[in-house]
C-alpha atoms as a PDB file:
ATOM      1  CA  UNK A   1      55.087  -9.812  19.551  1.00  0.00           C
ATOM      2  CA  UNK A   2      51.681  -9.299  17.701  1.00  0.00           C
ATOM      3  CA  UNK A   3      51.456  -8.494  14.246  1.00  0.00           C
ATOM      4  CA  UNK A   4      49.928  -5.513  12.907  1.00  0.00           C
ATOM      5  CA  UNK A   5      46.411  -5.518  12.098  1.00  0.00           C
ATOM      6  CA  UNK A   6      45.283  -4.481   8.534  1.00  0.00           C
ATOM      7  CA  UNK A   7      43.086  -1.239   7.912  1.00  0.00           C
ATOM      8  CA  UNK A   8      40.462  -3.209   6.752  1.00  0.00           C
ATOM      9  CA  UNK A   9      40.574  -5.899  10.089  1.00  0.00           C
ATOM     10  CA  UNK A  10      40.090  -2.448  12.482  1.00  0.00           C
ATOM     11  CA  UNK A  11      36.914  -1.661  10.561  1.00  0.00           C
ATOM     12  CA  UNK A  12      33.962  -2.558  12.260  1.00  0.00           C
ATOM     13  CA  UNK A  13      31.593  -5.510  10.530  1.00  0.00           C
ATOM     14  CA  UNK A  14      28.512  -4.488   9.020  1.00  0.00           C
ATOM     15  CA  UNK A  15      26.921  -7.206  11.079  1.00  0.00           C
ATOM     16  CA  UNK A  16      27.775  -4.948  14.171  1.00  0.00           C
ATOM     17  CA  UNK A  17      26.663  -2.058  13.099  1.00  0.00           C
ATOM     18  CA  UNK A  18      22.876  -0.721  14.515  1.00  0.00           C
ATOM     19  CA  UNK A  19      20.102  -1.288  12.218  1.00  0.00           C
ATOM     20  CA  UNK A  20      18.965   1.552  10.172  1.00  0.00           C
ATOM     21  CA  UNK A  21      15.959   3.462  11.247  1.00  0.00           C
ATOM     22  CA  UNK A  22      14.264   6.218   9.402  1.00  0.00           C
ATOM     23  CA  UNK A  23      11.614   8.996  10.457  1.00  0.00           C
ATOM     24  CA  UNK A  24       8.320   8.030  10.010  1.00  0.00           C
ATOM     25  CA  UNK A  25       6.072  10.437  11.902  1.00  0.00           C
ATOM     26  CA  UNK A  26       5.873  12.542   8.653  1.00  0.00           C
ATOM     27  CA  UNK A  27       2.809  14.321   7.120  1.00  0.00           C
ATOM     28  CA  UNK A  28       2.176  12.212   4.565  1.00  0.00           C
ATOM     29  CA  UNK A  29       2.281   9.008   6.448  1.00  0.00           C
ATOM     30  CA  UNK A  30      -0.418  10.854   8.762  1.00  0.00           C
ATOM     31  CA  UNK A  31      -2.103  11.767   6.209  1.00  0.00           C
ATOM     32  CA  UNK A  32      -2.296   7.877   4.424  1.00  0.00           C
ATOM     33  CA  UNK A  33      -3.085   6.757   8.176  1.00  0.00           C
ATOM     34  CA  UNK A  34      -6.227   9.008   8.093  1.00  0.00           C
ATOM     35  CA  UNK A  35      -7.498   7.356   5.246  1.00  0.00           C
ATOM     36  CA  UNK A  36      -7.121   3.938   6.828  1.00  0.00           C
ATOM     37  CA  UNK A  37      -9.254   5.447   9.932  1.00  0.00           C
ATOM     38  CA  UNK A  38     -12.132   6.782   7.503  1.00  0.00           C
ATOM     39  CA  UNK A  39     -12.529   3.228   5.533  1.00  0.00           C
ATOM     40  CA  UNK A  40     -14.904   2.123   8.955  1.00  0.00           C
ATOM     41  CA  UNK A  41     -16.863   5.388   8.467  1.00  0.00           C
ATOM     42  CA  UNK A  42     -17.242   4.863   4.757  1.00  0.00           C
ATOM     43  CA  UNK A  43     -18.723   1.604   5.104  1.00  0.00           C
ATOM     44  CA  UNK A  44     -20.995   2.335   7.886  1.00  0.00           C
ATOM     45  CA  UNK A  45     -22.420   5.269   5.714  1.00  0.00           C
ATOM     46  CA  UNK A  46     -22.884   2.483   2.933  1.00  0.00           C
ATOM     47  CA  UNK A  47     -24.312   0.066   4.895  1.00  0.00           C
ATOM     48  CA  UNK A  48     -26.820   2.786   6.177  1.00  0.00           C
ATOM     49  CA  UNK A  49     -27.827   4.235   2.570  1.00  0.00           C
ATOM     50  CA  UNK A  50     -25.929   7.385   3.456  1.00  0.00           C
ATOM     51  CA  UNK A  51     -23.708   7.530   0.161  1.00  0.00           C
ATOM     52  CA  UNK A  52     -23.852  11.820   0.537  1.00  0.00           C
ATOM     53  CA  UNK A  53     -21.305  10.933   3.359  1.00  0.00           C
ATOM     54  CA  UNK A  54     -20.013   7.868   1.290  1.00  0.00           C
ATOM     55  CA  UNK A  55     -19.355  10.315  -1.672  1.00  0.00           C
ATOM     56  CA  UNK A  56     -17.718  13.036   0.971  1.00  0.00           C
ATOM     57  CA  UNK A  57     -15.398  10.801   2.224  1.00  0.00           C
ATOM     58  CA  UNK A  58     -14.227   9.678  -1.413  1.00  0.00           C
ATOM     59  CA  UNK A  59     -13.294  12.884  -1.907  1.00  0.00           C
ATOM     60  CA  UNK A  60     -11.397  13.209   0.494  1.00  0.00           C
ATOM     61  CA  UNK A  61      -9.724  10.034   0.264  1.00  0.00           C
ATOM     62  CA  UNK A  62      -8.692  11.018  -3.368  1.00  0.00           C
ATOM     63  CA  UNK A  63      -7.345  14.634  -1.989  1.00  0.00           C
ATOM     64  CA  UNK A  64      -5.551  13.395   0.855  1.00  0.00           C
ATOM     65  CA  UNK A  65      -4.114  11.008  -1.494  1.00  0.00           C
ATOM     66  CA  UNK A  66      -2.855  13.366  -3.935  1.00  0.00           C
ATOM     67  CA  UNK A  67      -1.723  15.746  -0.750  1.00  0.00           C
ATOM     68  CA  UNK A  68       1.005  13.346   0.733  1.00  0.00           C
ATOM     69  CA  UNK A  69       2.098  12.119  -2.298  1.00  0.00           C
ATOM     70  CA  UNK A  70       2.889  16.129  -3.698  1.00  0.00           C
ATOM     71  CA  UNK A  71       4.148  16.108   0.082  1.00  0.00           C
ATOM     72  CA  UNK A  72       6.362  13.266   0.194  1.00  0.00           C
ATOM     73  CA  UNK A  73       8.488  14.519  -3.346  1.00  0.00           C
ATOM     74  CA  UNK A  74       8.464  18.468  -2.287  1.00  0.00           C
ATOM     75  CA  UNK A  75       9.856  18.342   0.865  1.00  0.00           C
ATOM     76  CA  UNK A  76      12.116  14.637   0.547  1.00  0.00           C
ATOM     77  CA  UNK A  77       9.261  13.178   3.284  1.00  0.00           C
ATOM     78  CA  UNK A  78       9.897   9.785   1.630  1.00  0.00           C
ATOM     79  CA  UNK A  79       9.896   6.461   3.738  1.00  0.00           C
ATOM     80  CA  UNK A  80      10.085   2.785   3.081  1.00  0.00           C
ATOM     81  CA  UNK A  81       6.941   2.979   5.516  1.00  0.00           C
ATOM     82  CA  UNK A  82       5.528   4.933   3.005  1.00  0.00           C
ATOM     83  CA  UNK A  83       5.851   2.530   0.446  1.00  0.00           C
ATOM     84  CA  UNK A  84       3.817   0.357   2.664  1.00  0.00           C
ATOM     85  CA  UNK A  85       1.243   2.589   4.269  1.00  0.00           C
ATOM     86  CA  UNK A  86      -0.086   3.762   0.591  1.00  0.00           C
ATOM     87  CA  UNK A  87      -0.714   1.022  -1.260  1.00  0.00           C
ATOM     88  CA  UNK A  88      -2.183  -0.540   2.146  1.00  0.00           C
ATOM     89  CA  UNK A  89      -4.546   2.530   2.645  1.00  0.00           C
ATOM     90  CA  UNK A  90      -5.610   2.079  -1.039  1.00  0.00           C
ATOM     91  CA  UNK A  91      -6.294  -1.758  -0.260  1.00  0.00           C
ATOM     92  CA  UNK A  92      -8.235  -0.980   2.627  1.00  0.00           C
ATOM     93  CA  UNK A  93     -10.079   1.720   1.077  1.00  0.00           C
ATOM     94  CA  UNK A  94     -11.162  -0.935  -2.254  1.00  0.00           C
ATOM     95  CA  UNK A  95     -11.667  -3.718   0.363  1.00  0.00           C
ATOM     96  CA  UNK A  96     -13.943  -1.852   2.446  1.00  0.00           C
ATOM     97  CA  UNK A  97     -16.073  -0.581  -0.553  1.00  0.00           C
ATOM     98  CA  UNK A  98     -15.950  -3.939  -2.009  1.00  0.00           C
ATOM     99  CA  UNK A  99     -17.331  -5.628   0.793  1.00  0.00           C
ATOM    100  CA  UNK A 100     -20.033  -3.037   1.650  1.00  0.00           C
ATOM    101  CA  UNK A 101     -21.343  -2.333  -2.100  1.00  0.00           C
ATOM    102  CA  UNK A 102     -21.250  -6.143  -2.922  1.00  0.00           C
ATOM    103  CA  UNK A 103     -23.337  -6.525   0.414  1.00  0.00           C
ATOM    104  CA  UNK A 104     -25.793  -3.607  -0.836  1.00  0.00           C
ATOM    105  CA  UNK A 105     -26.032  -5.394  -4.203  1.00  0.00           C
ATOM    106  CA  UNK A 106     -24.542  -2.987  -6.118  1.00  0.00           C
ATOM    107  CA  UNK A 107     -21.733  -4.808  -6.987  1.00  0.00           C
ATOM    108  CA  UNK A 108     -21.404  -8.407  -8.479  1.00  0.00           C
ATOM    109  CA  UNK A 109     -20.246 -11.244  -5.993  1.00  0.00           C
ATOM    110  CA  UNK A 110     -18.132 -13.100  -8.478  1.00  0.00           C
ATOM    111  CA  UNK A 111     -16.353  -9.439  -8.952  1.00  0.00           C
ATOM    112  CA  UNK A 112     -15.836  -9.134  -5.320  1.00  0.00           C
ATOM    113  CA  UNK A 113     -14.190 -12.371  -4.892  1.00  0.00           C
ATOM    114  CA  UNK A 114     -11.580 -11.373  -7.632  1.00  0.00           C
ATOM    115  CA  UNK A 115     -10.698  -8.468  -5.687  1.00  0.00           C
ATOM    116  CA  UNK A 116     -10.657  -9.714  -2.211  1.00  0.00           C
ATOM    117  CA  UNK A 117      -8.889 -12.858  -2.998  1.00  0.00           C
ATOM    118  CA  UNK A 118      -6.304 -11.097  -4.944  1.00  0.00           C
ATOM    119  CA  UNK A 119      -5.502  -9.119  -2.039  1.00  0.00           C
ATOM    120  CA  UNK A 120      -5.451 -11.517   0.698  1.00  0.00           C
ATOM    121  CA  UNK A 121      -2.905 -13.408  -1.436  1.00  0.00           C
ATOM    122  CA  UNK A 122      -0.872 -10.140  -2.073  1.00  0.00           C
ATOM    123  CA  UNK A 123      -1.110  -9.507   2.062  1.00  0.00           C
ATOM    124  CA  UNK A 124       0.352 -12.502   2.879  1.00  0.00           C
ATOM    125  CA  UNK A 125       2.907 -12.788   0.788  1.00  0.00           C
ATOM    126  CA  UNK A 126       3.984  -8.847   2.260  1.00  0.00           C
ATOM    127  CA  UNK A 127       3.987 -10.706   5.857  1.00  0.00           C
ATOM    128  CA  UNK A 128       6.213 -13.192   4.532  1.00  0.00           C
ATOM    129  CA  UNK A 129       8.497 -10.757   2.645  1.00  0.00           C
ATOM    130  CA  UNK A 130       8.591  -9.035   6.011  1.00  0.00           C
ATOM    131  CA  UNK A 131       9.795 -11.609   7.480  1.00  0.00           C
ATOM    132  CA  UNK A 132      12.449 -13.148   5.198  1.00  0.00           C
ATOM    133  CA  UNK A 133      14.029  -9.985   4.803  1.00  0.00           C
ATOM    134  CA  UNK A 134      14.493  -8.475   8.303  1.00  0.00           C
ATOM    135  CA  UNK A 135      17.922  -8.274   9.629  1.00  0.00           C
ATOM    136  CA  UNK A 136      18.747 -10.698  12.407  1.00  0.00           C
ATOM    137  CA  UNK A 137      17.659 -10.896  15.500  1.00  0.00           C
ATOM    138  CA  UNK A 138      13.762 -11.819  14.236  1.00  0.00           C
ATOM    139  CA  UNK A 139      11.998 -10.812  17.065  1.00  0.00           C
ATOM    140  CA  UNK A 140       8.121  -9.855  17.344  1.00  0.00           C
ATOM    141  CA  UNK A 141       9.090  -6.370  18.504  1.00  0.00           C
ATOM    142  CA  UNK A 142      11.416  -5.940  15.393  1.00  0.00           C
ATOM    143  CA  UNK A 143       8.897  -7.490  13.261  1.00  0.00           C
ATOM    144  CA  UNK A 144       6.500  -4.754  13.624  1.00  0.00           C
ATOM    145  CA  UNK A 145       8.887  -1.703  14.511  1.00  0.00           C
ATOM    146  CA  UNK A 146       8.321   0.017  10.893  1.00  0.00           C
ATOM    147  CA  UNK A 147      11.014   2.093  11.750  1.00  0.00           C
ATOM    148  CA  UNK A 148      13.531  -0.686  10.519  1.00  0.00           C
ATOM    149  CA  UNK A 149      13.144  -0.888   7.488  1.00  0.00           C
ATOM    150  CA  UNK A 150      13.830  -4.181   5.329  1.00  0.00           C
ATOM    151  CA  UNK A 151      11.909  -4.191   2.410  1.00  0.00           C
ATOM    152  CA  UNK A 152      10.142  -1.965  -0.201  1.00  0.00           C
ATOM    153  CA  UNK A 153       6.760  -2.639  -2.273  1.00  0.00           C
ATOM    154  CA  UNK A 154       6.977  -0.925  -5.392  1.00  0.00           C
ATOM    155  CA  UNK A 155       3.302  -1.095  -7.508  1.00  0.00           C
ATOM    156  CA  UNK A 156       4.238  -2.462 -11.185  1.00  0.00           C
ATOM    157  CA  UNK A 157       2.536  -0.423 -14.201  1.00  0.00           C
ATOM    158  CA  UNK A 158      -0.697  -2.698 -14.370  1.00  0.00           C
ATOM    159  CA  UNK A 159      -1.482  -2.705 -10.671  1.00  0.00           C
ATOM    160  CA  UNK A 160      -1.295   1.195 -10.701  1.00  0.00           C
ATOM    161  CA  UNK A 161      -3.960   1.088 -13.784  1.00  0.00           C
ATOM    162  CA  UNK A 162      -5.865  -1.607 -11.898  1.00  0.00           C
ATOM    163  CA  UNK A 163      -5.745   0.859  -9.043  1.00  0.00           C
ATOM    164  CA  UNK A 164      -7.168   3.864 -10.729  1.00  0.00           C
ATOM    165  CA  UNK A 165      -9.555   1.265 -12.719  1.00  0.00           C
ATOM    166  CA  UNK A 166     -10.631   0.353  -9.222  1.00  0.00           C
ATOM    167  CA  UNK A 167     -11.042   3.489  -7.614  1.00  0.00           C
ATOM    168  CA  UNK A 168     -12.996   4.769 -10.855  1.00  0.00           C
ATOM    169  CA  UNK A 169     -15.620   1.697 -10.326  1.00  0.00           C
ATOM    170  CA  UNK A 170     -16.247   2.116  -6.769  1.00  0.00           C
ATOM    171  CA  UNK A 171     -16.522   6.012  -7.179  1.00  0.00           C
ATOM    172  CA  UNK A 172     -18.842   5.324  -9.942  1.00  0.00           C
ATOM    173  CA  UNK A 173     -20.764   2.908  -8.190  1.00  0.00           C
ATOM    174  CA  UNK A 174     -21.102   4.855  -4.621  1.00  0.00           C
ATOM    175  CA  UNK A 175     -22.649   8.177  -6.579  1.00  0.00           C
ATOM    176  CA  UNK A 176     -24.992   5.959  -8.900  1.00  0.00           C
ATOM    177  CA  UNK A 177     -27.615   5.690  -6.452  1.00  0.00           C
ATOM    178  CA  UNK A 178     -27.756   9.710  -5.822  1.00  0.00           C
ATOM    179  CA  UNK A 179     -27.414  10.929  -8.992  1.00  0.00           C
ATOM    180  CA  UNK A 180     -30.540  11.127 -11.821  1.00  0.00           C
ATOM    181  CA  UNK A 181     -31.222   7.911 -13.217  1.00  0.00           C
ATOM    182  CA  UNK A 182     -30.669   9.408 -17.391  1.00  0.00           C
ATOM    183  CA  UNK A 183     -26.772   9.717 -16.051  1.00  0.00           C
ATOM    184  CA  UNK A 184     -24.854   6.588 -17.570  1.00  0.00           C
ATOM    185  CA  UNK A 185     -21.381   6.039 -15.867  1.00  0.00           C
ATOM    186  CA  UNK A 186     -20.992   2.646 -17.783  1.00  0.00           C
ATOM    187  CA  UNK A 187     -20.652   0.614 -14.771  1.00  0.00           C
ATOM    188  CA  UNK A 188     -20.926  -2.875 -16.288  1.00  0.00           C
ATOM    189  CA  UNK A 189     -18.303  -1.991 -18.951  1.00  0.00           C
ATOM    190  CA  UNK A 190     -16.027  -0.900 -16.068  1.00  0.00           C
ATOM    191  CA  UNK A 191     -17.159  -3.892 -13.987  1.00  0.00           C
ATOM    192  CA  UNK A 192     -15.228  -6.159 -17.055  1.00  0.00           C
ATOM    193  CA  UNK A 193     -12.388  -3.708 -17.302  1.00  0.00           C
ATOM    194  CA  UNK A 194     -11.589  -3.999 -13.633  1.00  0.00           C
ATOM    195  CA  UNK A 195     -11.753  -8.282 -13.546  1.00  0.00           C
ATOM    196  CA  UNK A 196      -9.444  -8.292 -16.225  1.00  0.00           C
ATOM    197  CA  UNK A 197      -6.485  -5.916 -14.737  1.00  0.00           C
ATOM    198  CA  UNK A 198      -6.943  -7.240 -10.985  1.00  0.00           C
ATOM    199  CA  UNK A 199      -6.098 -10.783 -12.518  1.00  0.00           C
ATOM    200  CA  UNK A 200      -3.411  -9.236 -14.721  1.00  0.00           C
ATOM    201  CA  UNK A 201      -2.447  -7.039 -12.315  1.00  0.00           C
ATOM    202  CA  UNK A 202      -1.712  -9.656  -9.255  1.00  0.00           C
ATOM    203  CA  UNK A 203       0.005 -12.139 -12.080  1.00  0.00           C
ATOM    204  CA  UNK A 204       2.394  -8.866 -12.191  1.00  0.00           C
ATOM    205  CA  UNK A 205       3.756  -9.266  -8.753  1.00  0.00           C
ATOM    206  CA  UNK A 206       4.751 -12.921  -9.121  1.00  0.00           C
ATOM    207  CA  UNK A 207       6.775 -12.043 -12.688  1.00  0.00           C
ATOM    208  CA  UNK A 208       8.129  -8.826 -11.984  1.00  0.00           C
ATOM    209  CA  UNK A 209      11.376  -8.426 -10.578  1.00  0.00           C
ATOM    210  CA  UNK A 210      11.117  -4.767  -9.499  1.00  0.00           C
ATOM    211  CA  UNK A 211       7.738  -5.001  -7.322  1.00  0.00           C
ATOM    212  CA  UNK A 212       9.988  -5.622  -4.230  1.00  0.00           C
ATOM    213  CA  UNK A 213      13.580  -4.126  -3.697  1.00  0.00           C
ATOM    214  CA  UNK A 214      15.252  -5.443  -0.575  1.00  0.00           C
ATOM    215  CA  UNK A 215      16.629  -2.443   1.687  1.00  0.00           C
ATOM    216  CA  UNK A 216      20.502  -3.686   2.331  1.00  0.00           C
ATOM    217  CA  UNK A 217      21.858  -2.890   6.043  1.00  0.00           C
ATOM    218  CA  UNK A 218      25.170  -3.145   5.112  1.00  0.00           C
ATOM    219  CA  UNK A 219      27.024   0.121   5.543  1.00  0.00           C
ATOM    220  CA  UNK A 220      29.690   1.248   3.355  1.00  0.00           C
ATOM    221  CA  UNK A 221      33.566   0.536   4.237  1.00  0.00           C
ATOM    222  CA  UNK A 222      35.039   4.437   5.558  1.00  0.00           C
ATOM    223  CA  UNK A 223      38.894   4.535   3.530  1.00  0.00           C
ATOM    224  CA  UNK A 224      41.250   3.965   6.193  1.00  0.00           C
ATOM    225  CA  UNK A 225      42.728   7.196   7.494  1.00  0.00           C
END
């Protein structure tokens, strides 16, 4: 004769339960995907002396920015995508305008380098957070299906400053050359200002426990009936 089996033995595992998955066709992760699409257009106007267009699509890069987050908090359209897509769109947006102004000689080499190799060191070590913390199986289609989520990049208080320090210096330098040459925007001051917090600012992430929260699969225990 068998014995009885325990509430808790009739529960199904948490390793059998499906991954979690999570909408992400929401407005404002269109919205941060449009900016990624514009960053080839922005540096083509660059490289081509067009900074009108440069300046346009700034501006709308800053709007759209503002418009998903607002977005994402009014209506609950938040996604561990999210988390991803936005600081990724921002990255693209300062690599492109790195590359192209420091091209153009408008801005420094040695500054450029700072940037870029901040963020090629921040990018891989997102690829290999990716990895380490996606649930079992690790496949390549899991890898990149966004919709399971497994981990979530959350900017410390420097990198957001660096960001807006950032943003402020490429504005800055993309409307110098159409703008009256009596107008001051203090670009080498800012040029300092923004080699100081990208260095402080990617120090952050390797010191702070809070830049990345693993997303846990396992599902609460229901009370047996």
């Amino acid at each position: 004769m068998s014995s009885p089996q325990s509430p808790e033995s009739s529960l199904p595992l948490a390793s059998d339960a499906p991954p979690l998955r999570e909408n992400i066709y929401t407005i404002p992760n269109l919205l941060t995907v449009s900016r990624i699409l514009s960053c080839p257009v922005l540096g083509w106007s660059i490289l081509h002396d067009d900074f009108f267009l440069a300046t346009g699509l700034l501006v709308y890069a800053g709007l759209s920015d503002l418009a998903d987050g607002y977005l994402a908090r009014r209506f609950s359209m938040h996604s561990v995508l999210g988390t991803i897509l936005d600081p990724a769109a921002d990255k693209t947006l300062m690599t492109t305008l790195t590359v192209t102004l420091a091209i153009k000689g408008l801005l420094p080499v040695s500054l450029a380098s700072i940037i870029i190799g901040r963020d090629v060191l921040l990018s891989l070590s997102a690829f290999y957070i990716r990895y380490t913390s996606l649930p079992a199986p690790k496949t390549f289609a899991r890898y990149w299906d966004f919709s399971i989520p497994s981990a979530e990049v959350r900017p410390t208080t420097i990198s957001k400053y660096n960001t807006f320090a950032q943003l402020a210096l490429m504005c800055a330098t993309t409307v110098t050359p159409i703008l009256p040459v009596q107008y001051n925007l203090f670009v080498p001051e800012m040029q300092i200002l923004v080699a100081v917090t990208t260095v402080w600012s990617g120090l952050s992430y390797v010191f702070s426990k809070d830049a990345v929260r693993l997303v846990s699969e396992t599902r609460k225990k229901l009370p047996p009936s």
